[in-house]
Each structure stands twice: as structure tokens, then as C-alpha cells.
N, C-alpha and C. Protein backbone atom coordinates (compact mmCIF):
# COMPACT_ATOMS: atom_id res chain seq x y z
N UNK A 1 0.86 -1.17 0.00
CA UNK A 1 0.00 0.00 0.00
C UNK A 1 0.90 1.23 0.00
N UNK A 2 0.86 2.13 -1.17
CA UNK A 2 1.26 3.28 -0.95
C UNK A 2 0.42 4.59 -0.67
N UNK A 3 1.02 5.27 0.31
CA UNK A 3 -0.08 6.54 0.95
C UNK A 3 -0.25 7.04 0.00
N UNK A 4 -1.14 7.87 -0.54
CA UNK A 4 -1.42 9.21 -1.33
C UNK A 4 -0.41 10.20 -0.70
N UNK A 5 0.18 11.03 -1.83
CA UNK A 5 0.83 11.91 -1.03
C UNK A 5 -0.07 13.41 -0.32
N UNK A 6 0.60 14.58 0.03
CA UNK A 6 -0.49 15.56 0.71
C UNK A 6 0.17 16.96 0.55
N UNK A 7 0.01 17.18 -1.19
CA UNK A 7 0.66 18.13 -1.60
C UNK A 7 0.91 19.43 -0.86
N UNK A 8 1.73 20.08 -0.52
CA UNK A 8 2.00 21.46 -0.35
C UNK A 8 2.04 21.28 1.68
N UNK A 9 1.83 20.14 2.17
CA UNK A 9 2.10 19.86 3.40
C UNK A 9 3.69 20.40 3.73
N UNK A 10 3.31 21.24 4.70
CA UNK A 10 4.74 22.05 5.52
C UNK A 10 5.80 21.68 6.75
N UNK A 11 6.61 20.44 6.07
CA UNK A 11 7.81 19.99 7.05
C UNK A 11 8.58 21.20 7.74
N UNK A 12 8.79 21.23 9.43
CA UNK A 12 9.94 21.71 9.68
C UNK A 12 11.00 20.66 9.63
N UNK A 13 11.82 20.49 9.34
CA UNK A 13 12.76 19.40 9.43
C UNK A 13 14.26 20.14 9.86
N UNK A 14 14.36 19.29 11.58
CA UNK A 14 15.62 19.68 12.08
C UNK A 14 16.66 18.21 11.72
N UNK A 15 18.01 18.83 11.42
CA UNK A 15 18.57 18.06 10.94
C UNK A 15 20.19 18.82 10.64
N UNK A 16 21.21 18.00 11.91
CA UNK A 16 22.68 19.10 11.26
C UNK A 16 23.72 18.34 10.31
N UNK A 17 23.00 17.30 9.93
CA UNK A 17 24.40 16.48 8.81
C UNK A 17 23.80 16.72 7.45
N UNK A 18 24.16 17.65 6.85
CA UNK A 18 24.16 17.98 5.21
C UNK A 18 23.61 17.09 4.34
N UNK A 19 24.70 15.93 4.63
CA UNK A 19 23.98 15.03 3.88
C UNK A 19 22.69 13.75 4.25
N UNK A 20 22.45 13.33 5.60
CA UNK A 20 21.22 13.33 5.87
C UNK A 20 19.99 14.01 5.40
N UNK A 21 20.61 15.12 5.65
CA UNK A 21 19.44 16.58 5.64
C UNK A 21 18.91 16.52 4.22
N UNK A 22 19.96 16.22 3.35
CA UNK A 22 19.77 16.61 1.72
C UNK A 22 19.27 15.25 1.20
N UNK A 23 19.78 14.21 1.57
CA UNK A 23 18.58 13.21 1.06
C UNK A 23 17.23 12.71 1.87
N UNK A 24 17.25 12.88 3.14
CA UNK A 24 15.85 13.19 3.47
C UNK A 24 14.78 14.00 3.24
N UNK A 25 15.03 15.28 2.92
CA UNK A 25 14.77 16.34 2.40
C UNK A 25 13.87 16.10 0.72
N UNK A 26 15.05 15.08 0.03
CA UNK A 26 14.44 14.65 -1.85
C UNK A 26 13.22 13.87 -1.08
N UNK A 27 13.41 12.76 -0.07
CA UNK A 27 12.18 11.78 0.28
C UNK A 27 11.28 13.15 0.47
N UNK A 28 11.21 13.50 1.19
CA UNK A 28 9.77 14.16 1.58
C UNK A 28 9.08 15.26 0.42
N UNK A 29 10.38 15.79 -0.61
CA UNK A 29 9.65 16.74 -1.45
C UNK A 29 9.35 15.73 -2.82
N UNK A 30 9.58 14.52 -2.73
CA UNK A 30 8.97 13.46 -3.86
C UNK A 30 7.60 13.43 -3.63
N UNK A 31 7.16 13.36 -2.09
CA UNK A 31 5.83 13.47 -1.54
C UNK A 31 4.91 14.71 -2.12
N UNK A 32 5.98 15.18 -2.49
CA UNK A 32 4.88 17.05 -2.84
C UNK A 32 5.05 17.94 -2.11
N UNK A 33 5.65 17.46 -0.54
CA UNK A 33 5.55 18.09 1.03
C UNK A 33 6.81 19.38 0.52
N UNK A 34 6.19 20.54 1.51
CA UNK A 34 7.62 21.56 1.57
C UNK A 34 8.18 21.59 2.54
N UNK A 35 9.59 21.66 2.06
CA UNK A 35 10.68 21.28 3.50
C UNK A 35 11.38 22.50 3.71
N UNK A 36 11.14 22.86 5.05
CA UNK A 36 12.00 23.93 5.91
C UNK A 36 12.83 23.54 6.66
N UNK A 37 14.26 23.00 6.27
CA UNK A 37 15.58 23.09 7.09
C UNK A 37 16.10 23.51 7.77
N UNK A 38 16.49 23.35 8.91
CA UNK A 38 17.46 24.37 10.00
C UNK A 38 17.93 23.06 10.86
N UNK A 39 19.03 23.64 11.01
CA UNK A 39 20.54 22.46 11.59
C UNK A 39 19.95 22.41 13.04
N UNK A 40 19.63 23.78 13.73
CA UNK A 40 19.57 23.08 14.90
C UNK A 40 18.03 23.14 16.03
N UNK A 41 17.70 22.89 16.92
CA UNK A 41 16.91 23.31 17.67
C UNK A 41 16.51 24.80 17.94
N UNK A 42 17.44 25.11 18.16
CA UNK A 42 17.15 26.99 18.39
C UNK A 42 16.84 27.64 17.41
N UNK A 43 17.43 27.34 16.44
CA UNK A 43 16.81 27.69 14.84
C UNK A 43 15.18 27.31 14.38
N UNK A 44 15.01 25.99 15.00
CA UNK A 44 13.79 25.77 14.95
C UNK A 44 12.48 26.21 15.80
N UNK A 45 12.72 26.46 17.02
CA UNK A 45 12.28 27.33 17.90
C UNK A 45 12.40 28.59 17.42
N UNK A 46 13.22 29.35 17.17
CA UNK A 46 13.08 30.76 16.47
C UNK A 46 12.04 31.05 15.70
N UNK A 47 12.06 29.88 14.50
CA UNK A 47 10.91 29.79 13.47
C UNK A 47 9.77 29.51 13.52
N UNK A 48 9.48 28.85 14.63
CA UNK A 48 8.11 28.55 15.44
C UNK A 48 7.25 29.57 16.15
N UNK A 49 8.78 30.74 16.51
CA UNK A 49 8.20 31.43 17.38
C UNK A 49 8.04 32.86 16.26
N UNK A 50 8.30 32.68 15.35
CA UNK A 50 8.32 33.82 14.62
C UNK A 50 6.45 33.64 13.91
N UNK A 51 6.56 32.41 13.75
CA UNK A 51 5.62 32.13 13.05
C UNK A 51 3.65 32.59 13.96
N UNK A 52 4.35 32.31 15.33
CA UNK A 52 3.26 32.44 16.26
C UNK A 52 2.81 34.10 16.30
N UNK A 53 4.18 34.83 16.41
CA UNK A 53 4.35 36.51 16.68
C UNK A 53 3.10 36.49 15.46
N UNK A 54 3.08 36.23 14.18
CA UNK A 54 2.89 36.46 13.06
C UNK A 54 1.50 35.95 12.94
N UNK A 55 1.09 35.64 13.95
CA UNK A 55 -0.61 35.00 13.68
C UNK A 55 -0.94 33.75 13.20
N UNK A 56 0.72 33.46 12.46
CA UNK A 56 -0.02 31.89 11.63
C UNK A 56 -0.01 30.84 12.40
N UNK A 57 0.11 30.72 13.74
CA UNK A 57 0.07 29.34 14.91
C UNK A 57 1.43 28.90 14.42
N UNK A 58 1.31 27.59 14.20
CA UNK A 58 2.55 26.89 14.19
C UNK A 58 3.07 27.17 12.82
N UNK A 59 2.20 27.54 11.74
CA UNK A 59 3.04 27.44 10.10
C UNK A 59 3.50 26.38 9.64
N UNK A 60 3.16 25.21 10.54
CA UNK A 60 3.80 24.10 9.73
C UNK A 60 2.63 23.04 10.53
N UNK A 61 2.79 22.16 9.18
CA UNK A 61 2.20 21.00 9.42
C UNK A 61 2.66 19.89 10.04
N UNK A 62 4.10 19.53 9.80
CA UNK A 62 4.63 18.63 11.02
C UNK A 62 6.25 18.96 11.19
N UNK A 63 6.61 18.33 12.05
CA UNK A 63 8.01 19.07 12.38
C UNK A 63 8.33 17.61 12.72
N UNK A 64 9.78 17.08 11.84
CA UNK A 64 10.59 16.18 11.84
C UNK A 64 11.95 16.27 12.49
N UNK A 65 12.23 15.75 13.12
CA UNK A 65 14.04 16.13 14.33
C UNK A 65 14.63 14.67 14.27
N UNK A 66 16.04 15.61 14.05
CA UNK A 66 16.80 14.37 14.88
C UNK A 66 16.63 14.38 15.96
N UNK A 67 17.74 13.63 16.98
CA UNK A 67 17.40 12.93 18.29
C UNK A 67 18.71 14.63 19.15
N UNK A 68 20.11 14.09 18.51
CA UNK A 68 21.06 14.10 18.85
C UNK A 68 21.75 15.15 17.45
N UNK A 69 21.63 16.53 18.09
CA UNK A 69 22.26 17.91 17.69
C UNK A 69 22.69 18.48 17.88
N UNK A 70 24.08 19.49 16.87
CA UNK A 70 24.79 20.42 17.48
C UNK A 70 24.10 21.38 17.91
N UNK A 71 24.27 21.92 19.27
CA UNK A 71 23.80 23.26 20.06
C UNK A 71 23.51 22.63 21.36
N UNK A 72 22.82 23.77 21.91
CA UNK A 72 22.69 23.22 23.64
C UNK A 72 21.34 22.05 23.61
N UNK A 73 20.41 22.45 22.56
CA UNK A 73 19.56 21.19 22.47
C UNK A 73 19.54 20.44 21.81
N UNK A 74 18.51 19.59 22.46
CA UNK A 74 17.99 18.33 21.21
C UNK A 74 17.17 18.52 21.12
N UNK A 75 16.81 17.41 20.28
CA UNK A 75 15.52 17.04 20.03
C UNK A 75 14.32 16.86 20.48
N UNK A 76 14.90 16.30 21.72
CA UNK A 76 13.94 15.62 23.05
C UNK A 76 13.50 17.05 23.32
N UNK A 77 14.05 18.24 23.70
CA UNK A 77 14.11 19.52 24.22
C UNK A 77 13.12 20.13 23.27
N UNK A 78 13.09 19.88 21.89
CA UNK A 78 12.40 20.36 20.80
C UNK A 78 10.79 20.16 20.64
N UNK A 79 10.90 18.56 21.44
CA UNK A 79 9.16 18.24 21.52
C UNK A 79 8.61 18.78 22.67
N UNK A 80 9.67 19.23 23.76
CA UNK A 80 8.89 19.47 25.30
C UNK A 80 8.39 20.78 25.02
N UNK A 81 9.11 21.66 24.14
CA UNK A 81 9.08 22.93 23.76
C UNK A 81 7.88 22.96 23.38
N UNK A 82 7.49 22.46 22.42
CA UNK A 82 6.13 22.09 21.17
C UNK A 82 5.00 21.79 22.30
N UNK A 83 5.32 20.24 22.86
CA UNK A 83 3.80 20.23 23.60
C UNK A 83 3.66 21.38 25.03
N UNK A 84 4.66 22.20 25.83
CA UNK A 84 4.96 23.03 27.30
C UNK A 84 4.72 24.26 26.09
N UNK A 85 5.84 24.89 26.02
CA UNK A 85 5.90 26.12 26.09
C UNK A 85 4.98 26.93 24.84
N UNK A 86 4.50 25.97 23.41
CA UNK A 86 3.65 26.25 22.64
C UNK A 86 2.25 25.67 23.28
N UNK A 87 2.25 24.77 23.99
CA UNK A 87 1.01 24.05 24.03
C UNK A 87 0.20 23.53 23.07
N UNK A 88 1.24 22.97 21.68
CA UNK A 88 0.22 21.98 20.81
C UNK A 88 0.38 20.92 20.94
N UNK A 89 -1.17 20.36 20.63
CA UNK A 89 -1.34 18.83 20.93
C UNK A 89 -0.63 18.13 19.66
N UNK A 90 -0.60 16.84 19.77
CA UNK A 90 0.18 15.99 18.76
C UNK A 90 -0.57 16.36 17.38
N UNK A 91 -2.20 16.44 17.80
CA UNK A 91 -3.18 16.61 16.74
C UNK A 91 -2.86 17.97 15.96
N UNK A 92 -2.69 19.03 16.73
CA UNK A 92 -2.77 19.97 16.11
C UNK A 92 -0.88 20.67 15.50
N UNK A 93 -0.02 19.88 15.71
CA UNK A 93 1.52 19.40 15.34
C UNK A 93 1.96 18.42 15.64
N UNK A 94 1.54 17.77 14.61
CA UNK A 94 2.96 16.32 14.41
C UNK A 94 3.87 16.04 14.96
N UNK A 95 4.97 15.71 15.58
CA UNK A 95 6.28 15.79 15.68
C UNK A 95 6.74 14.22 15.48
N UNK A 96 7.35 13.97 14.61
CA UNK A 96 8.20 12.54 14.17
C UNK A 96 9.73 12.58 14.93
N UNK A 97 10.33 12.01 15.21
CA UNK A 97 11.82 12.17 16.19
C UNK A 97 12.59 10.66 15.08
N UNK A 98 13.39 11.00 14.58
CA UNK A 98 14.47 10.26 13.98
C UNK A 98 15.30 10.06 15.20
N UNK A 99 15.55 8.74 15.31
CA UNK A 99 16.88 8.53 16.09
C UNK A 99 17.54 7.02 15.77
N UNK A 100 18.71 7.00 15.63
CA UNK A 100 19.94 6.26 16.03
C UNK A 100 19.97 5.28 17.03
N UNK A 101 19.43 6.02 18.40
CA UNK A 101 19.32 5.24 19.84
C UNK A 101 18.26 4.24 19.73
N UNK A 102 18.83 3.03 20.03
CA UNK A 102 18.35 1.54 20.31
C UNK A 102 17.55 1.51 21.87
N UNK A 103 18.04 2.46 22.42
CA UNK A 103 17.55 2.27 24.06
C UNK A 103 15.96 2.46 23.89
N UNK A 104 15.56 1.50 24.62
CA UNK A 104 13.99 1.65 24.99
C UNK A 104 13.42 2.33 25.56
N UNK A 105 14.62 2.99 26.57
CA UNK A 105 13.99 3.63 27.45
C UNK A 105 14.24 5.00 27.26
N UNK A 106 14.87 5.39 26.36
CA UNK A 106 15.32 6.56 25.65
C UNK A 106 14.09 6.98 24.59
N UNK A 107 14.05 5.83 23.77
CA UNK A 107 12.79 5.64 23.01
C UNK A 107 11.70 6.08 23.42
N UNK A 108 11.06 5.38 24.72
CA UNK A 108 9.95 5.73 25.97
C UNK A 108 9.44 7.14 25.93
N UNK A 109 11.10 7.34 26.72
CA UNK A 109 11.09 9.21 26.91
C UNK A 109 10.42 10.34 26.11
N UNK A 110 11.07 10.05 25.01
CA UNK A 110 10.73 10.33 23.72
C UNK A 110 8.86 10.86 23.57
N UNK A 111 8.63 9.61 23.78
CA UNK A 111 6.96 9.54 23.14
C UNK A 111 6.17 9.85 24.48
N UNK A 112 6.92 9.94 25.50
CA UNK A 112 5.85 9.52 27.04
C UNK A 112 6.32 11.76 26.86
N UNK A 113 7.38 12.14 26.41
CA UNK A 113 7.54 13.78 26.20
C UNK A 113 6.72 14.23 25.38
N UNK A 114 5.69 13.28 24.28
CA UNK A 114 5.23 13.80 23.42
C UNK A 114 5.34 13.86 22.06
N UNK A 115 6.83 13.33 21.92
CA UNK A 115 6.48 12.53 20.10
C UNK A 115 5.16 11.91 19.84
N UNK A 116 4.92 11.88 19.10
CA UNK A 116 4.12 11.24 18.09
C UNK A 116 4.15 9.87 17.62
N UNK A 117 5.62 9.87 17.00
CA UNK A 117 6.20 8.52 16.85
C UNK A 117 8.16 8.59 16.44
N UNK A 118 8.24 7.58 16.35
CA UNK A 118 9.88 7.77 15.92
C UNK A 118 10.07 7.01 14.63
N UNK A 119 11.57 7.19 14.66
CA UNK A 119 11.97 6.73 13.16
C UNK A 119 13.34 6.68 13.11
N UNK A 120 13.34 5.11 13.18
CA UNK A 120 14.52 4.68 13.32
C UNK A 120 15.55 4.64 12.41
N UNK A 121 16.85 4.92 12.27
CA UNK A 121 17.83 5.62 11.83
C UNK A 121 19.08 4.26 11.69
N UNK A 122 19.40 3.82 10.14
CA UNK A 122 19.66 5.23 8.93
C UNK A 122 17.94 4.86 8.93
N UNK A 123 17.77 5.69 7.87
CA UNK A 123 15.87 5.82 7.29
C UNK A 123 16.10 5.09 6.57
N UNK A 124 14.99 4.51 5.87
CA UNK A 124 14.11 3.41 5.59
C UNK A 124 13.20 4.73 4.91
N UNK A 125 13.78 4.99 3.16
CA UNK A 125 12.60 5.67 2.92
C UNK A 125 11.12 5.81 3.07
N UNK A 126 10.59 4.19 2.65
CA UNK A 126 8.78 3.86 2.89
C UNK A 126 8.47 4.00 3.90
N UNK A 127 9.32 3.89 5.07
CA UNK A 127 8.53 3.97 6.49
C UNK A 127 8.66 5.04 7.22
N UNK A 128 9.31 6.17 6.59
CA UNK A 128 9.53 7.63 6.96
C UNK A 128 8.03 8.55 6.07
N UNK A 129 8.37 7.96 4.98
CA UNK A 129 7.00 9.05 4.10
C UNK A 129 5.50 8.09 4.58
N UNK A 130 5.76 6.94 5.17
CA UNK A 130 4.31 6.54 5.45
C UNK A 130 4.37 6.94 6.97
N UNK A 131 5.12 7.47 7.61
CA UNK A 131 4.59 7.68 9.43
C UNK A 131 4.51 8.73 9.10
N UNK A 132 5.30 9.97 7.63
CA UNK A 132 4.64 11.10 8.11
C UNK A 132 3.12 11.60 7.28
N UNK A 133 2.98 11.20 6.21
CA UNK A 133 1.39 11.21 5.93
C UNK A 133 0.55 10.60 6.86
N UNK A 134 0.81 9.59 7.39
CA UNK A 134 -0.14 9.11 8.42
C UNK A 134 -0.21 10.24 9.64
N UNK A 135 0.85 10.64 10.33
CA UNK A 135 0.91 12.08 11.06
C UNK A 135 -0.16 13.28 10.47
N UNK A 136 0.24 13.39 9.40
CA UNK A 136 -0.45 14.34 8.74
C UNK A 136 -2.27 14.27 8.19
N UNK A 137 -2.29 13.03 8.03
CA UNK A 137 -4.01 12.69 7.72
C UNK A 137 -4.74 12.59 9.20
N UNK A 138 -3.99 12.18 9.97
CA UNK A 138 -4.72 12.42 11.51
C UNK A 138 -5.22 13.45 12.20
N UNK A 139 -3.68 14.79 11.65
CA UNK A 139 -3.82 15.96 11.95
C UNK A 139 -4.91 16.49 11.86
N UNK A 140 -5.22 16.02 10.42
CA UNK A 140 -6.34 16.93 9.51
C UNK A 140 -7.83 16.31 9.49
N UNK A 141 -7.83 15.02 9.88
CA UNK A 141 -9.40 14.51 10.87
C UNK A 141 -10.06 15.95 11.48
């Protein structure tokens, strides 16, 4: 089964390895989706928060992170931000968490903070563009 894609859908996608960034980036705009890049957490928070000043709520439809980034945050820091200090529900922003880490209980953290779901790392194109349309058709219920 392949998802329908969900044209003009608005990725934030945090991400500081170039080349990660740049072929994850082709997966999601094969989808139709538009991708907004920034290396790190604070960058992404900036843009979140610019977007709020600005009336448009979040401006994006789902926001994709690594786990583990250059700067003082992560990722983990990136969803507490999203569901605490924005106060959106999963429903009303997505958040997908790419990670590397095998730990379960790292994993746990993760989703019990408010991911959505994860995505285990390297990617697995089909199962990255199907958790995030599925993110995204839920949203929009």
C-alpha cells in the first residue's frame, strides 16, 4: 500500500548532517511536502516562534528532528518545547523524532515527552514518508 501523497504539506525538518538533511529532504519533497531546514533546535524554535508573533500558529504542518544535535539542544528539548511552552497537541503538530538510539527507554522518553512517533535511523525511505502522511491525515481529521 502506498499513501497518497499531501501536496504542499509544511515539514519543519531539524537536521545538522548535510547530507542526511539533503537526502531526506528529496524523500519528503517526492511526496509534494515543503521542506524547511534548519541544523539546529534553536533555529527551529526561532521559526516557530516567529511564526506564532505572526498570527499563523505553528506554520507548519509537522516538524521532523533528529534525536542528537549540534547546540545546547535536542531534540527531546524540541518536543517538550512544542507540547509546554507552545502548548500543541500531537493533533494539532505532528512531531516525528528520527533517532539512532536503540535504548527503549530513551525511546519511551521520547513519546511519554510527546512525540508522536519515531523513526529509526539510517531511514528506511517507505517507512519515513508513510509515518509522516499518516501524522499528517490524523492531523487533519
Amino acid at each position: 500500500v502506498q499513501p497518497a501523497p499531501i501536496p504542499g504539506a509544511r515539514v519543519l525538518y531539524v537536521e545538522d548532517s548535510r547530507t542526511v538533511a539533503l537526502a531526506t529532504s528529496r524523500m519528503l519533497k517526492a511526496q509534494q511536502m515543503e521542506v524547511e531546514h534548519v541544523t539546529s533546535v534553536e533555529a527551529a524554535l526561532d521559526v516557530l516562534r516567529e511564526r506564532v508573533a505572526a498570527g499563523d500558529g505553528p506554520g507548519v504542518d509537522l516538524v521532523l528532528t533528529d534525536v542528537y544535535l549540534k547546540g545546547e539542544l535536542d531534540g527531546g528539548d524540541l518536543v517538550k518545547a512544542i507540547r509546554g511552552e507552545f502548548g500543541w497537541s500531537k493533533r494539532r503538530l505532528p512531531v516525528l523524532v528520527m533517532t539512532g538510539d536503540a535504548n527503549p527507554a530513551n525511546q519511551a522518553a521520547l513519546l511519554r515527552d510527546g512525540a508522536n512517533d519515531l523513526v529509526l535511523k539510517p531511514i528506511e525511505e517507505r517507512l519515513l514518508v508513510t509515518k509522516a502522511l499518516f501524522q499528517l491525515r490524523l492531523s487533519r481529521l
